[in-house]
N, C-alpha and C. Protein backbone atom coordinates (compact mmCIF):
# COMPACT_ATOMS: atom_id res chain seq x y z
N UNK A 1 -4.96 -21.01 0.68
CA UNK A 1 -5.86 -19.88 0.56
C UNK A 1 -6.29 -19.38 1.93
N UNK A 2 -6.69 -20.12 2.53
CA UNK A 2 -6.95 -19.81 4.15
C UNK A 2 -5.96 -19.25 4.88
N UNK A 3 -4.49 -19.62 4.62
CA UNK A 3 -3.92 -18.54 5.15
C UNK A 3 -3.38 -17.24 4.61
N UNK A 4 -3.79 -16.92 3.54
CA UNK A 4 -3.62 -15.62 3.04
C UNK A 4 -4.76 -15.21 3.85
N UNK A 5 -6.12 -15.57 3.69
CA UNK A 5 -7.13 -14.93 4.28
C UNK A 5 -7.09 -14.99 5.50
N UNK A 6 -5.89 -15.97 6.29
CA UNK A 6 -6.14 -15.49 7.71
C UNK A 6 -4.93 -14.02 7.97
N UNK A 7 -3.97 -13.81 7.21
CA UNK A 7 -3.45 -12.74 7.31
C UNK A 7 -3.56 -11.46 6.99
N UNK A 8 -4.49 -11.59 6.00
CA UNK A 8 -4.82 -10.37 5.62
C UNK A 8 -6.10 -9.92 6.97
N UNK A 9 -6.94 -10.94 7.60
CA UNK A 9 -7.65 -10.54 8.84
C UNK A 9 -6.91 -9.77 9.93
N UNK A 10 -5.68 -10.86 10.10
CA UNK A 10 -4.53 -10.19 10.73
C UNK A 10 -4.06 -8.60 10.59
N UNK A 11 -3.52 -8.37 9.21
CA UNK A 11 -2.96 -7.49 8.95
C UNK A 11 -4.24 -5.88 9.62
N UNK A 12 -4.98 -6.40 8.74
CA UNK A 12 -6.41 -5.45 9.09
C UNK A 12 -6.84 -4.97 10.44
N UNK A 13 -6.66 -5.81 11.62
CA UNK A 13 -7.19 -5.57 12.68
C UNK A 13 -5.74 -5.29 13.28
N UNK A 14 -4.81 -5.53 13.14
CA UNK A 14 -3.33 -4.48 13.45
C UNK A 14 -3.43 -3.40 12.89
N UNK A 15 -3.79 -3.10 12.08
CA UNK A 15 -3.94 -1.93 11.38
C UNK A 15 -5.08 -1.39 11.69
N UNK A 16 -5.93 -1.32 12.28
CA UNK A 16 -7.06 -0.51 12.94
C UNK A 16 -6.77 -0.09 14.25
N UNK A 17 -6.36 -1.52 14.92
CA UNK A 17 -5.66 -0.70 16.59
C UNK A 17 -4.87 -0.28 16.47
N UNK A 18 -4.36 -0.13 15.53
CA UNK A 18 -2.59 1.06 15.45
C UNK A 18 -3.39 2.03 15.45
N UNK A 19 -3.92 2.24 14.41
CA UNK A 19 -4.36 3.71 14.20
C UNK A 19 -5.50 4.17 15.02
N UNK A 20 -6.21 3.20 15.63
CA UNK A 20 -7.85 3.85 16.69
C UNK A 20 -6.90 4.30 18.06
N UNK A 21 -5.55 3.30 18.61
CA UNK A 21 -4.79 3.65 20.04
C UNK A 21 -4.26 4.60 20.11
N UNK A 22 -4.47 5.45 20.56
CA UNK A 22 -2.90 7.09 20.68
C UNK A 22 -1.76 5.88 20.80
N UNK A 23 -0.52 5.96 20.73
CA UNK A 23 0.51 5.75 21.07
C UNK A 23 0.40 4.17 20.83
N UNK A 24 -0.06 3.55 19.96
CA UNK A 24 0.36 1.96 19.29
C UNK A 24 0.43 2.13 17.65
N UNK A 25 1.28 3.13 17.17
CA UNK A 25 1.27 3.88 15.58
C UNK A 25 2.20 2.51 15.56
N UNK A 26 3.40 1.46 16.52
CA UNK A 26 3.94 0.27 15.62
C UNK A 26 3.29 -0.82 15.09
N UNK A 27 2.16 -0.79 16.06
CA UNK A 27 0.92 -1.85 15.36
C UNK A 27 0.24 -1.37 14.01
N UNK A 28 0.60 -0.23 13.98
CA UNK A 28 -0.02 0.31 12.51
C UNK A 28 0.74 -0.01 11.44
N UNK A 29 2.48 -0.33 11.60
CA UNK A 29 3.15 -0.17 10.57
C UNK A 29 3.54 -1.64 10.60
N UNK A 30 3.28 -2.78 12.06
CA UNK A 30 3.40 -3.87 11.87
C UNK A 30 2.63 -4.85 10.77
N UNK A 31 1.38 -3.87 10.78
CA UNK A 31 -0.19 -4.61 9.97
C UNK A 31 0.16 -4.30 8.90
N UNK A 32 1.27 -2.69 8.30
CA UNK A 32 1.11 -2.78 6.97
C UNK A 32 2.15 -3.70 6.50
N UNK A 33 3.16 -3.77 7.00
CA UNK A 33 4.15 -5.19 6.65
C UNK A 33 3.60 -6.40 6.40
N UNK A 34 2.55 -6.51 7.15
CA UNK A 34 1.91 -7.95 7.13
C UNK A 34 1.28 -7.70 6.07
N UNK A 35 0.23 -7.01 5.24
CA UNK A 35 -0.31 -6.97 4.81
C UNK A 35 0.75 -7.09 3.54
N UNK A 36 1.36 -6.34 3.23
CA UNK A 36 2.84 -6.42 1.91
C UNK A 36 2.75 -7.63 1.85
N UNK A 37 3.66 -8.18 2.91
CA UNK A 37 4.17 -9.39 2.25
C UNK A 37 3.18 -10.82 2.12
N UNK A 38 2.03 -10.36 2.97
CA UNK A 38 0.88 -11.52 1.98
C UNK A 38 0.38 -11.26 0.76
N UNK A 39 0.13 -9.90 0.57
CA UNK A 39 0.17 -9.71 -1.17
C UNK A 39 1.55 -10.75 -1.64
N UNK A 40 2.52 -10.05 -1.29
CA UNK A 40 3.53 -10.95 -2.05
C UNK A 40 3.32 -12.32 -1.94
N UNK A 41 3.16 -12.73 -1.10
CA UNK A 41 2.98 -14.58 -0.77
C UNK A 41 1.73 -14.60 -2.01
N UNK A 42 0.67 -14.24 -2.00
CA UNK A 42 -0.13 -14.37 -2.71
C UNK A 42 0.04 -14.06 -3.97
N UNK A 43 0.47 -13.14 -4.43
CA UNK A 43 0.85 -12.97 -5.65
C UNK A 43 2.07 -14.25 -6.33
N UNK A 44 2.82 -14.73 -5.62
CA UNK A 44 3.82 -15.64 -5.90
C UNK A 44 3.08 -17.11 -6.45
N UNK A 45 1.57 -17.00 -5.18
CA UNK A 45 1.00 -18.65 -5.14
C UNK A 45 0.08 -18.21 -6.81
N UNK A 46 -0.63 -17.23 -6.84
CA UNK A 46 -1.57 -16.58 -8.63
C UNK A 46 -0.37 -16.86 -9.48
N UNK A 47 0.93 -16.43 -9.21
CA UNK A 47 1.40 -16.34 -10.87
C UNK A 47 1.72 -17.77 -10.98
N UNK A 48 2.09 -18.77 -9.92
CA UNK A 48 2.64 -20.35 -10.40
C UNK A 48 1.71 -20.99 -10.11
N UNK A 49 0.07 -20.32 -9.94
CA UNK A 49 -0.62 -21.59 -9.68
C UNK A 49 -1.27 -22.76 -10.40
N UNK A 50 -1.54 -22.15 -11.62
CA UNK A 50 -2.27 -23.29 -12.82
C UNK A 50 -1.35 -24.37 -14.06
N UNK A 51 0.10 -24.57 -12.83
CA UNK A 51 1.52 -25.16 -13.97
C UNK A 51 1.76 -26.15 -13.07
N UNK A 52 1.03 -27.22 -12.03
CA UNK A 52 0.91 -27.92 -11.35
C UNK A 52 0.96 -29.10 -12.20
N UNK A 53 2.62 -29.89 -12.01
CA UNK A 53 2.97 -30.92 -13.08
C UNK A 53 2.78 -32.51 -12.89
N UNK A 54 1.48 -33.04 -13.83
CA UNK A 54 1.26 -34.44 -13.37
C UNK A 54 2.33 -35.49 -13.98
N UNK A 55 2.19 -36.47 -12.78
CA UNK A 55 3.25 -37.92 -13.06
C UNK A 55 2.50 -38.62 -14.13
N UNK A 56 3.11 -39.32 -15.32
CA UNK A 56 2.54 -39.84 -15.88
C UNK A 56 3.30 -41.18 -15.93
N UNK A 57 2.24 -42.11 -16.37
CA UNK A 57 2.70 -43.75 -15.54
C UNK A 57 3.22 -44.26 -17.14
């Protein structure tokens, strides 16, 4: 969980200096990539997370 939430911090503050810098618009489109594919990471860890299979003795 902490590192979704550290990427999405990530993604966010690439995505503000892209867009506050004249001329750093790739930091803008780097943050929204980042930001995609931690949805996706995250979305992957929500849909398989509550099927966590115990050993039984």
């Amino acid at each position: 969980m902490s590192l979704f939430l550290l990427l999405i911090i990530v993604a966010l503050i690439l995505g503000i200096i892209g867009a506050a810098v004249h001329g750093l618009l790739y930091l803008l489109i780097i943050g929204v990539v980042v930001l995609v594919a931690d949805l996706a990471y995250g979305a992957m860890r929500f849909r398989r997370g509550g099927r966590r299979h115990r050993r039984m003795r």
